[in-house]
PDB file of N, CA and C in Angstrom:
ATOM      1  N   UNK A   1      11.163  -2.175 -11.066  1.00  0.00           N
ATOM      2  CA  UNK A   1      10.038  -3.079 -10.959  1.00  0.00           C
ATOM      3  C   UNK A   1       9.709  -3.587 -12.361  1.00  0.00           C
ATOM      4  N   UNK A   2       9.720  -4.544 -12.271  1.00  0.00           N
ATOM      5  CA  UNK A   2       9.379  -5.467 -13.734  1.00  0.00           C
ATOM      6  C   UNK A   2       7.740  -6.012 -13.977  1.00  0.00           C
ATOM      7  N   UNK A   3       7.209  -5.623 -15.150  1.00  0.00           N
ATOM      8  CA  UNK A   3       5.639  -6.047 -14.817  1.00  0.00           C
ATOM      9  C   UNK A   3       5.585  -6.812 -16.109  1.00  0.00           C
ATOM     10  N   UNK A   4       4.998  -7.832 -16.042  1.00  0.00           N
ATOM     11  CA  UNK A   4       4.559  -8.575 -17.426  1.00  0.00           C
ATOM     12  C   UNK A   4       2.929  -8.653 -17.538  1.00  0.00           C
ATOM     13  N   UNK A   5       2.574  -8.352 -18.719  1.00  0.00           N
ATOM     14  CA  UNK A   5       1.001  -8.020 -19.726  1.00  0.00           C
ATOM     15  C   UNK A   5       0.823  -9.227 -19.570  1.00  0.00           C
ATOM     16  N   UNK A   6      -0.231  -9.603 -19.512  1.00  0.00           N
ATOM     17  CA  UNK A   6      -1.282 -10.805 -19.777  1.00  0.00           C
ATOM     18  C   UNK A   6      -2.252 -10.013 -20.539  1.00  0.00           C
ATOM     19  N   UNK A   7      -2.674 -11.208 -21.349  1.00  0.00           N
ATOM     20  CA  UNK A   7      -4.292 -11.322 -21.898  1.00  0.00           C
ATOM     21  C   UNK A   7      -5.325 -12.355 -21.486  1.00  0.00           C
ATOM     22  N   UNK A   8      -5.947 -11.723 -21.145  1.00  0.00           N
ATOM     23  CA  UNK A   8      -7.292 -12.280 -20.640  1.00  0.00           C
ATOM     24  C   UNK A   8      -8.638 -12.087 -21.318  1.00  0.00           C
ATOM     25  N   UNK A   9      -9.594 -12.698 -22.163  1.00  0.00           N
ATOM     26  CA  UNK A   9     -10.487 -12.484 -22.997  1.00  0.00           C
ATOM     27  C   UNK A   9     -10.418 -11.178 -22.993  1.00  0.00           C
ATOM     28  N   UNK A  10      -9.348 -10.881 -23.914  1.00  0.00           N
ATOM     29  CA  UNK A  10      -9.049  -9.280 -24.436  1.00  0.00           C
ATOM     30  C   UNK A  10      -8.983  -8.319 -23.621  1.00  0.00           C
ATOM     31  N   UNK A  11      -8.378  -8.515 -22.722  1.00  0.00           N
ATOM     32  CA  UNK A  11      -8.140  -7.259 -21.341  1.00  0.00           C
ATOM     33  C   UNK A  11      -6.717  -7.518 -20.940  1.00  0.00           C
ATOM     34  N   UNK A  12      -6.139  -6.290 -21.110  1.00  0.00           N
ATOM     35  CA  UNK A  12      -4.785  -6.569 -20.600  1.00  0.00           C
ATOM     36  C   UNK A  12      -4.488  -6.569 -18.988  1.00  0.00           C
ATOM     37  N   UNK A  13      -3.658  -7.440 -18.608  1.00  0.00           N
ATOM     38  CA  UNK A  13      -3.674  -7.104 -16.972  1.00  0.00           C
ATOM     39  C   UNK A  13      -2.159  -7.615 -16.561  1.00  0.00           C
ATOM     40  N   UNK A  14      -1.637  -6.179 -15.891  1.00  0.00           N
ATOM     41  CA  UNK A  14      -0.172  -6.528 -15.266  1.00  0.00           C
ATOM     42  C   UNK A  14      -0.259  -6.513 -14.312  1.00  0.00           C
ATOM     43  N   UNK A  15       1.491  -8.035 -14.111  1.00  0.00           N
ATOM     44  CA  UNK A  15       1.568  -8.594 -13.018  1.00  0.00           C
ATOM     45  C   UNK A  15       2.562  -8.080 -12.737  1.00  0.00           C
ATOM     46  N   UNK A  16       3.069  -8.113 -11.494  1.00  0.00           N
ATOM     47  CA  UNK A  16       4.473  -7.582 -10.659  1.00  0.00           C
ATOM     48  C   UNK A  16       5.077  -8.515 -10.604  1.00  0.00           C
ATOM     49  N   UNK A  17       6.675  -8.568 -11.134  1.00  0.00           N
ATOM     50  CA  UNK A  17       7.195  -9.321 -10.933  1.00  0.00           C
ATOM     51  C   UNK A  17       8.178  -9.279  -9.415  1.00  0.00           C
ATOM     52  N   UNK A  18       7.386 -10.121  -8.855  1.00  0.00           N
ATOM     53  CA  UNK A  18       8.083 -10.467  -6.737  1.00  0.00           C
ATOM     54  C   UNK A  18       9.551 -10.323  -7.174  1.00  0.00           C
ATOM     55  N   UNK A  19      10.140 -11.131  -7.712  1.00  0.00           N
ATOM     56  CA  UNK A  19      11.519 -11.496  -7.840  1.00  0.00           C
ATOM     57  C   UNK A  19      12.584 -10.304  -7.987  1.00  0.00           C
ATOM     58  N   UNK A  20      12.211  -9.129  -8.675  1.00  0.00           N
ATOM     59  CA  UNK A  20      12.771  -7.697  -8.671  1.00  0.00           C
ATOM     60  C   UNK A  20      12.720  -6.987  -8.044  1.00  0.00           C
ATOM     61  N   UNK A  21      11.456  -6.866  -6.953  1.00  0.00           N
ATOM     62  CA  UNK A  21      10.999  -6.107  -6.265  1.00  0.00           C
ATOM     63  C   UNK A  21      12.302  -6.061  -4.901  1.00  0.00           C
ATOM     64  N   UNK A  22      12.790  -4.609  -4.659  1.00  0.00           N
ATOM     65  CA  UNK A  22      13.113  -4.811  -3.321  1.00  0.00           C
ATOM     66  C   UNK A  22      12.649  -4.746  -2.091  1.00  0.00           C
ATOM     67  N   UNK A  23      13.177  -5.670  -1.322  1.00  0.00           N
ATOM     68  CA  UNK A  23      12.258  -5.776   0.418  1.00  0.00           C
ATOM     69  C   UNK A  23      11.821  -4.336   0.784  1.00  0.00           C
ATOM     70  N   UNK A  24      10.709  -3.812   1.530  1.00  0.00           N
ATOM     71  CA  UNK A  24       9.929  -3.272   2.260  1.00  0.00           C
ATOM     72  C   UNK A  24      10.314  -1.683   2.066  1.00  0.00           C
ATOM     73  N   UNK A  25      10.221  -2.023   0.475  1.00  0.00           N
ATOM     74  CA  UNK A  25      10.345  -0.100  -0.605  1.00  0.00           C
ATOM     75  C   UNK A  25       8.636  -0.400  -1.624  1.00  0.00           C
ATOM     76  N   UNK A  26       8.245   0.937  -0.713  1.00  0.00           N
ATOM     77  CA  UNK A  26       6.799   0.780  -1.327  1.00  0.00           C
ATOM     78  C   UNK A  26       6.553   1.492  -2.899  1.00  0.00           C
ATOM     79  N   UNK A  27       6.004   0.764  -3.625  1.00  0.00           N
ATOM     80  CA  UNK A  27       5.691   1.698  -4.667  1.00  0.00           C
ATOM     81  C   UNK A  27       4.481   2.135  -5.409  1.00  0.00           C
ATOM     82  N   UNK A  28       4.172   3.178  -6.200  1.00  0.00           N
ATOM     83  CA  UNK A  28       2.537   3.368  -6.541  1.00  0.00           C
ATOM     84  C   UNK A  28       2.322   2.465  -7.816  1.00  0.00           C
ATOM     85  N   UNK A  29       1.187   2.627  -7.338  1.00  0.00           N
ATOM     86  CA  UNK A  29       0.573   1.578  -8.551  1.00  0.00           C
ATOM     87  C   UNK A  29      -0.388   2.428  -9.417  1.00  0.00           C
ATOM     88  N   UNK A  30      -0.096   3.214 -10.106  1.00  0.00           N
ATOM     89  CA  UNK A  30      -1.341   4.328 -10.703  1.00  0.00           C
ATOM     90  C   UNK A  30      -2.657   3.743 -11.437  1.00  0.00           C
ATOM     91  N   UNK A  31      -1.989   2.704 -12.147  1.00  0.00           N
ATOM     92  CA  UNK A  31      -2.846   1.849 -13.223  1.00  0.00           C
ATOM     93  C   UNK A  31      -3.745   0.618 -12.488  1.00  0.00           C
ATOM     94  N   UNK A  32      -3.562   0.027 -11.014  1.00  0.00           N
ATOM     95  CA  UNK A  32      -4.030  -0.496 -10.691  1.00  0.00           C
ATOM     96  C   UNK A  32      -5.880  -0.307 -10.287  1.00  0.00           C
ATOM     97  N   UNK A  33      -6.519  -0.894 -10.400  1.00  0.00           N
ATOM     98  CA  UNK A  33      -8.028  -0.901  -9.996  1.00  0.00           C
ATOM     99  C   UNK A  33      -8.038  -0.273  -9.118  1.00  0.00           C
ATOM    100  N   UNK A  34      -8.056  -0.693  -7.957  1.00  0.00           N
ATOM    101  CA  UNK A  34      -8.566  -0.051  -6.363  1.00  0.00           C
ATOM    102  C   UNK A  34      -7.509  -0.052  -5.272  1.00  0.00           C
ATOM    103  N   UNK A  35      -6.135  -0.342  -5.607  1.00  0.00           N
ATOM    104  CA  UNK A  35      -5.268   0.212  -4.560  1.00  0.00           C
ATOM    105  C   UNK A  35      -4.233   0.900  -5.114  1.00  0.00           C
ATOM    106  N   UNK A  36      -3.511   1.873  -4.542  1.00  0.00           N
ATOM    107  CA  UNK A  36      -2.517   3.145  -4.710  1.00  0.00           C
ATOM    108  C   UNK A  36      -1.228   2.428  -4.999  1.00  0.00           C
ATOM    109  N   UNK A  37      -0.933   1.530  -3.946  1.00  0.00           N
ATOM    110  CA  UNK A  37       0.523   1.466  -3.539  1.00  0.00           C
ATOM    111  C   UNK A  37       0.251  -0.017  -3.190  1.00  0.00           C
ATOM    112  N   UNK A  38       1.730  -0.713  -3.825  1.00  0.00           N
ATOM    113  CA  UNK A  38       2.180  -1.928  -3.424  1.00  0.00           C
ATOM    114  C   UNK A  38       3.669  -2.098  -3.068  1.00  0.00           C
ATOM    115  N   UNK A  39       3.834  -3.252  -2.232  1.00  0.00           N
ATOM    116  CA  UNK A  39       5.346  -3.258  -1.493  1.00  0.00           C
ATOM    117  C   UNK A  39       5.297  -4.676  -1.262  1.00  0.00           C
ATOM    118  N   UNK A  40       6.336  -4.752  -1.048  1.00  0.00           N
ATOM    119  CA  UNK A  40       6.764  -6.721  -0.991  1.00  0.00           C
ATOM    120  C   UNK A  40       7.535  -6.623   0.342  1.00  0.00           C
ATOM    121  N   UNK A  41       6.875  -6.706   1.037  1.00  0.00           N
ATOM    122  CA  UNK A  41       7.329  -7.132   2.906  1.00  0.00           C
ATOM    123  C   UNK A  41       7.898  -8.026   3.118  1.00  0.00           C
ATOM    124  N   UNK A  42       9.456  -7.746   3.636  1.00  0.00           N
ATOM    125  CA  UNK A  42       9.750  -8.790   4.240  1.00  0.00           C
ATOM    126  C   UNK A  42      10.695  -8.693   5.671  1.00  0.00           C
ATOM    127  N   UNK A  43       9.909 -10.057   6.335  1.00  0.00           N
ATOM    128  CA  UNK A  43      10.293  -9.832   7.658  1.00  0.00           C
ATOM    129  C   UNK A  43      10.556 -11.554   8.256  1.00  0.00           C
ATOM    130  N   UNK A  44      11.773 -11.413   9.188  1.00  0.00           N
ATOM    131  CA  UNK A  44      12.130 -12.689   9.398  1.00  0.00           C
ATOM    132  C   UNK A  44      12.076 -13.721   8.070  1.00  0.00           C
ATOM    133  N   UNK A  45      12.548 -13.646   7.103  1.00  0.00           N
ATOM    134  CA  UNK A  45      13.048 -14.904   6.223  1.00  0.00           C
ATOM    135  C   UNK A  45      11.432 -15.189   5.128  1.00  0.00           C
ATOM    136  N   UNK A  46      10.276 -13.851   5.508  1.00  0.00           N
ATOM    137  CA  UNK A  46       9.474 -14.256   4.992  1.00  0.00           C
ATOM    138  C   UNK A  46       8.697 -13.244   4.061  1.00  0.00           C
ATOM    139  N   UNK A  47       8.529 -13.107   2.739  1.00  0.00           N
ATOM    140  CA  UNK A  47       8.287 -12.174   1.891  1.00  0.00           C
ATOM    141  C   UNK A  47       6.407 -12.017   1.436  1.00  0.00           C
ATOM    142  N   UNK A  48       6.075 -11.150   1.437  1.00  0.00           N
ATOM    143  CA  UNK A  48       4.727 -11.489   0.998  1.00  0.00           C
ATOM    144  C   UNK A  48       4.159  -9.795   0.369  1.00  0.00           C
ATOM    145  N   UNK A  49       3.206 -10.072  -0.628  1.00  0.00           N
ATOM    146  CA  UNK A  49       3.282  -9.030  -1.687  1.00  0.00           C
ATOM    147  C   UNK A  49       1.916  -8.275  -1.127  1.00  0.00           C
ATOM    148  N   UNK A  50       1.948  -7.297  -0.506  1.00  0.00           N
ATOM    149  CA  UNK A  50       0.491  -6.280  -0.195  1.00  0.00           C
ATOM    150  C   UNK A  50       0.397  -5.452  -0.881  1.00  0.00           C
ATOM    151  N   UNK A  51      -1.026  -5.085  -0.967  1.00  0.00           N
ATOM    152  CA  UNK A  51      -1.287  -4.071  -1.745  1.00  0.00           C
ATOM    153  C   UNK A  51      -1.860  -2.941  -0.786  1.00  0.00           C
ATOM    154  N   UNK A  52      -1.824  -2.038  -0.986  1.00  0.00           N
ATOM    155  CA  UNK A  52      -2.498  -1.297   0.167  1.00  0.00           C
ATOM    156  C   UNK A  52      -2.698   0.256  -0.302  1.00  0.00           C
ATOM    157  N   UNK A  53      -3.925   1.065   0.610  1.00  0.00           N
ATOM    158  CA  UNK A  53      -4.185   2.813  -0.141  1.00  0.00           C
ATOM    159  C   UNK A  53      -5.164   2.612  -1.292  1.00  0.00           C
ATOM    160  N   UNK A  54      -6.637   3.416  -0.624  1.00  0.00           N
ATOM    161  CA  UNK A  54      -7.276   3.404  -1.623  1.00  0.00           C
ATOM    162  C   UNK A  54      -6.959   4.411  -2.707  1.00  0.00           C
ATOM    163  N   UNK A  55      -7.373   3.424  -4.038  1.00  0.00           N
ATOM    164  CA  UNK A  55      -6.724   4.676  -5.506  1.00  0.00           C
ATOM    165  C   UNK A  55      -7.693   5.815  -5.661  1.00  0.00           C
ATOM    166  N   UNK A  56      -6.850   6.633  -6.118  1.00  0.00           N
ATOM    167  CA  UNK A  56      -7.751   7.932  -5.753  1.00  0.00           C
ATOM    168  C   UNK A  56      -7.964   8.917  -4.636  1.00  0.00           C
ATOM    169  N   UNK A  57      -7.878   8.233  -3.912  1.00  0.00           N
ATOM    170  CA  UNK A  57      -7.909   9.085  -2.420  1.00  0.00           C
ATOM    171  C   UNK A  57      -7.289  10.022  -1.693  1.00  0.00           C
ATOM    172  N   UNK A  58      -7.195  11.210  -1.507  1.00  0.00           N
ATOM    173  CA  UNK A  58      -6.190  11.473  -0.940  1.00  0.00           C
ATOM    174  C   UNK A  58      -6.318  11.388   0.866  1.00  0.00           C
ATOM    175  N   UNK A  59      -5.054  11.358   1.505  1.00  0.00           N
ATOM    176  CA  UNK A  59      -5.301  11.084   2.524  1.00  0.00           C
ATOM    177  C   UNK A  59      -5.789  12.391   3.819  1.00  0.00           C
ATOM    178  N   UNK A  60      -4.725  12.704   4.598  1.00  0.00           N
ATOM    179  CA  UNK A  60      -5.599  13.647   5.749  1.00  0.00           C
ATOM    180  C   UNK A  60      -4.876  14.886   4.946  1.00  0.00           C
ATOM    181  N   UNK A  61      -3.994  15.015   4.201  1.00  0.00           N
ATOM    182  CA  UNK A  61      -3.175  16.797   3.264  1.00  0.00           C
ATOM    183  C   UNK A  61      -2.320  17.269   4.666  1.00  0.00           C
ATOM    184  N   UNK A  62      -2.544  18.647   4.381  1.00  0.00           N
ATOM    185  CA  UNK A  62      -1.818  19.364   5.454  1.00  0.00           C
ATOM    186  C   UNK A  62      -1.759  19.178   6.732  1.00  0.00           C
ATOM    187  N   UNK A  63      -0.176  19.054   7.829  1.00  0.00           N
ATOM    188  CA  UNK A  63      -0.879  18.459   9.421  1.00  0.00           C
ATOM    189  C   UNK A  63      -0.902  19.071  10.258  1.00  0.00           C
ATOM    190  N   UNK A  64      -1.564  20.416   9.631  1.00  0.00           N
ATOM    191  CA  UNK A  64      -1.950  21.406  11.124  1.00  0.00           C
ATOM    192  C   UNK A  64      -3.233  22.097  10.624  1.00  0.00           C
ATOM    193  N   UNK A  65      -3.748  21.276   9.572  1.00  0.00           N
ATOM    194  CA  UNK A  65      -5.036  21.406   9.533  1.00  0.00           C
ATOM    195  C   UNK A  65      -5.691  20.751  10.285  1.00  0.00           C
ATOM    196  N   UNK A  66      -6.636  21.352  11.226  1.00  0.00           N
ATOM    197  CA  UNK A  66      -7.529  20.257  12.246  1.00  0.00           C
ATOM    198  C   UNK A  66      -8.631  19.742  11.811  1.00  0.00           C
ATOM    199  N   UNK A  67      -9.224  19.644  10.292  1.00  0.00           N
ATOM    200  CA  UNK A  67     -10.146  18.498  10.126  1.00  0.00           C
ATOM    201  C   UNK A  67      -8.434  17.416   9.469  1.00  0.00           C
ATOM    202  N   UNK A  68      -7.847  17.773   8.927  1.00  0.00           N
ATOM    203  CA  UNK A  68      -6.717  16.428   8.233  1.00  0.00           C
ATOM    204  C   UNK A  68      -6.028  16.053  10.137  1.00  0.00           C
ATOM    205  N   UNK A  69      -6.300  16.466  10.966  1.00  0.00           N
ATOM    206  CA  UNK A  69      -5.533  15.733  11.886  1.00  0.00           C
ATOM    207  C   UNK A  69      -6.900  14.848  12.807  1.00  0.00           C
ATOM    208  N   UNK A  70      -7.776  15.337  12.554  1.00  0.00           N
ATOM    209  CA  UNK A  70      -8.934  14.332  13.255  1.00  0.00           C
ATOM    210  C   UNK A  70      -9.094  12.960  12.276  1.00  0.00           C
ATOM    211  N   UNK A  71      -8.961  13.356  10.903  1.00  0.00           N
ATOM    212  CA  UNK A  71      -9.294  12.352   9.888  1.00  0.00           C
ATOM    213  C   UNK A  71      -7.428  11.553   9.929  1.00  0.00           C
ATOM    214  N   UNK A  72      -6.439  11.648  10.658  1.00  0.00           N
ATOM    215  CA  UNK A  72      -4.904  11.070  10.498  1.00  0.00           C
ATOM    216  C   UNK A  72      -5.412  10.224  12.366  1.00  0.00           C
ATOM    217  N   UNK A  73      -6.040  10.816  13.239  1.00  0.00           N
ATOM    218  CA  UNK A  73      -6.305  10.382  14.483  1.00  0.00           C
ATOM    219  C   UNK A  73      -7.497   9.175  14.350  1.00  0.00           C
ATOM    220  N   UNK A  74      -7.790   9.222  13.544  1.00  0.00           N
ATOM    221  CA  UNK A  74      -9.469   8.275  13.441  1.00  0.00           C
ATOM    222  C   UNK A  74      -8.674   7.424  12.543  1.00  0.00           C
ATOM    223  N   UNK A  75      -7.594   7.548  11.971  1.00  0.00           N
ATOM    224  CA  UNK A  75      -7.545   5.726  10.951  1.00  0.00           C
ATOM    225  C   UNK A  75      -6.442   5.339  11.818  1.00  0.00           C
ATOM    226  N   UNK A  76      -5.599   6.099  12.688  1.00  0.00           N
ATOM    227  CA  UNK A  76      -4.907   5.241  13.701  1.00  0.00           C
ATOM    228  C   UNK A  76      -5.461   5.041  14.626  1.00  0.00           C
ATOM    229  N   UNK A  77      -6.653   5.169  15.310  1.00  0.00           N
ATOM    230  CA  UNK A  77      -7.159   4.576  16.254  1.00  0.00           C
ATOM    231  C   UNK A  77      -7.808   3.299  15.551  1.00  0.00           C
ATOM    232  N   UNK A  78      -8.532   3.656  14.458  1.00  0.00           N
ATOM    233  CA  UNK A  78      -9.110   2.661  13.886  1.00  0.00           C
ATOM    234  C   UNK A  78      -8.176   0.985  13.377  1.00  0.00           C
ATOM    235  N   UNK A  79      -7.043   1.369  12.660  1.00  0.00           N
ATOM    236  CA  UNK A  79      -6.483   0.253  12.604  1.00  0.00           C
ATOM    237  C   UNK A  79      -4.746   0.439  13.888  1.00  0.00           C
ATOM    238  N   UNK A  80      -5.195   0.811  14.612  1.00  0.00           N
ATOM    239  CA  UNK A  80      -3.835   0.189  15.612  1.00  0.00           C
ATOM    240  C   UNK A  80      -3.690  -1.154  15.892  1.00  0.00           C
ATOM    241  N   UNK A  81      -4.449  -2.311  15.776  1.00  0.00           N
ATOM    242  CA  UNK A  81      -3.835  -3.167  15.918  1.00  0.00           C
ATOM    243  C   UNK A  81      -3.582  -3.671  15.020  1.00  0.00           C
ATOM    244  N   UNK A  82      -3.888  -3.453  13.855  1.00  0.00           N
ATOM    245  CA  UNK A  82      -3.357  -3.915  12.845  1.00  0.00           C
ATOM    246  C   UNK A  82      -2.147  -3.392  11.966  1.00  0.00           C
ATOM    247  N   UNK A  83      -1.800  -2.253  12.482  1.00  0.00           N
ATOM    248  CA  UNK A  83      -0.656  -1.369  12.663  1.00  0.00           C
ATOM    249  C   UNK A  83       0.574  -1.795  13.511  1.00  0.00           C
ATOM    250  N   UNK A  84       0.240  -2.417  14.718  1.00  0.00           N
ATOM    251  CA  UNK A  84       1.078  -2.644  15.677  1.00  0.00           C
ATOM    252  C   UNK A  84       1.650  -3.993  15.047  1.00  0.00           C
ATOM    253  N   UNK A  85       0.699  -5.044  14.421  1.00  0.00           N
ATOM    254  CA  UNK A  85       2.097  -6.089  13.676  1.00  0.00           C
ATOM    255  C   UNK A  85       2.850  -5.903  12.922  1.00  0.00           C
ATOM    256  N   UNK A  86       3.182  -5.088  12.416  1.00  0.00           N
ATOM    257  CA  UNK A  86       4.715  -4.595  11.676  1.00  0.00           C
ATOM    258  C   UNK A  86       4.465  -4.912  10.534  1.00  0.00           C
ATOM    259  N   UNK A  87       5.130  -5.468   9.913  1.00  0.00           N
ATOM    260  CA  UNK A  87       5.958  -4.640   8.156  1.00  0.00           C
ATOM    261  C   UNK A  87       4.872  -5.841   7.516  1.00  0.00           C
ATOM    262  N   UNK A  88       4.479  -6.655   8.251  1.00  0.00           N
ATOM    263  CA  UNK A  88       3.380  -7.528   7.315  1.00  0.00           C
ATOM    264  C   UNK A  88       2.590  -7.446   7.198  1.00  0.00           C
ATOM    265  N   UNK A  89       1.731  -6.176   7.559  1.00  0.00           N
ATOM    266  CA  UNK A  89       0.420  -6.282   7.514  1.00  0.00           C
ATOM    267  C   UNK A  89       0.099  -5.096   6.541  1.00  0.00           C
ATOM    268  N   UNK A  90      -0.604  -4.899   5.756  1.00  0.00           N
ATOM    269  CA  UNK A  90      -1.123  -3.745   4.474  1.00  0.00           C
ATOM    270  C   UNK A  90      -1.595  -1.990   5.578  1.00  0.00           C
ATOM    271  N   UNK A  91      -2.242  -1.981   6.756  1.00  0.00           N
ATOM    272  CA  UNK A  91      -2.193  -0.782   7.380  1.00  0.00           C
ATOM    273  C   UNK A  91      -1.041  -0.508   7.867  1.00  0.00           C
ATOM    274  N   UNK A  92       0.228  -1.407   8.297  1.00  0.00           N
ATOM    275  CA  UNK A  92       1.591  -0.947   8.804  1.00  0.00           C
ATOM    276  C   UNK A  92       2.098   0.466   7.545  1.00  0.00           C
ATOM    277  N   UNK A  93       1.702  -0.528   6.016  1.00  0.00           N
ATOM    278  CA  UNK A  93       2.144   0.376   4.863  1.00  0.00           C
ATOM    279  C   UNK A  93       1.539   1.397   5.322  1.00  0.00           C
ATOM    280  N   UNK A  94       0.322   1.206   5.100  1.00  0.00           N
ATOM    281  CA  UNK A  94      -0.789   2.482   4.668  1.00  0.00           C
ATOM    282  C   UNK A  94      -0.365   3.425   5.929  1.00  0.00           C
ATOM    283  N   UNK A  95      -0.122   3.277   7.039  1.00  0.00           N
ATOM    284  CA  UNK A  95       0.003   4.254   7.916  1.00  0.00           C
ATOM    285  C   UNK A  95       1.264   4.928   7.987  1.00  0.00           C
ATOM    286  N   UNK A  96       2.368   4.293   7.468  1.00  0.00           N
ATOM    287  CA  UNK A  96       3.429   4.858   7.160  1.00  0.00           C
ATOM    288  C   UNK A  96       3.786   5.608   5.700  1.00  0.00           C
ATOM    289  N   UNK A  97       3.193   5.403   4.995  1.00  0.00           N
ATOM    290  CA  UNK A  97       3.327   5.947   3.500  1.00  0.00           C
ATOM    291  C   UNK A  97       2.441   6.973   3.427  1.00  0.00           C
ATOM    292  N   UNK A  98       0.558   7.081   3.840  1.00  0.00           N
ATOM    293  CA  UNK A  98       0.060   7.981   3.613  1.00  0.00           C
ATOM    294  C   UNK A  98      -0.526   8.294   4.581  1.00  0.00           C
ATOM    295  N   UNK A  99      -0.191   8.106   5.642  1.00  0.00           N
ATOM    296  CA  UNK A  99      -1.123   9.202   6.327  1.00  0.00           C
ATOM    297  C   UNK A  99       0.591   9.576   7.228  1.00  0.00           C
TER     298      UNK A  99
END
């Protein structure tokens, strides 16, 4: 993954470069503000850059702990349909990477 620095009234801020990135391999973003993980989706002939996973967070941990499996049951009920459109949508990631 290739990132290029900008300056912005004295704040540095990196960009991802799309063009390196390979199709629908997610990766963390440690340094980013407020999301974990980014991936460059692509599906049918069409690429688009999500970010997704709040930073910091961890998700449900162990999965036979029964509060981490009520808290892994409540964000797939919560975003299933937005889960169910596939590789383009930022909860398809999030539900496959961390929880």
């Amino acid at each position: 993954m290739t990132v290029k620095v900008l300056k912005k009234k004295g704040v540095a801020a990196k960009r991802i470069d799309k063009s390196k990135m390979k199709c629908n391999t997610p990766k963390r973003t440690p340094k980013h503000k407020t999301k974990s993980h980014v991936v460059l989706a692509c599906s049918g002939g069409k690429k688009k850059l999500l970010r997704f996973g709040q930073q910091g967070v961890t998700t449900a941990g162990k999965k036979t702990d029964e509060k981490s499996k009520a808290r892994r049951k409540s964000f797939k009920a919560r975003h299933a349909k937005n889960i169910a459109k596939g590789k383009m949508s930022a909860a398809y990631w999030a539900n496959k990477v961390k929880w």
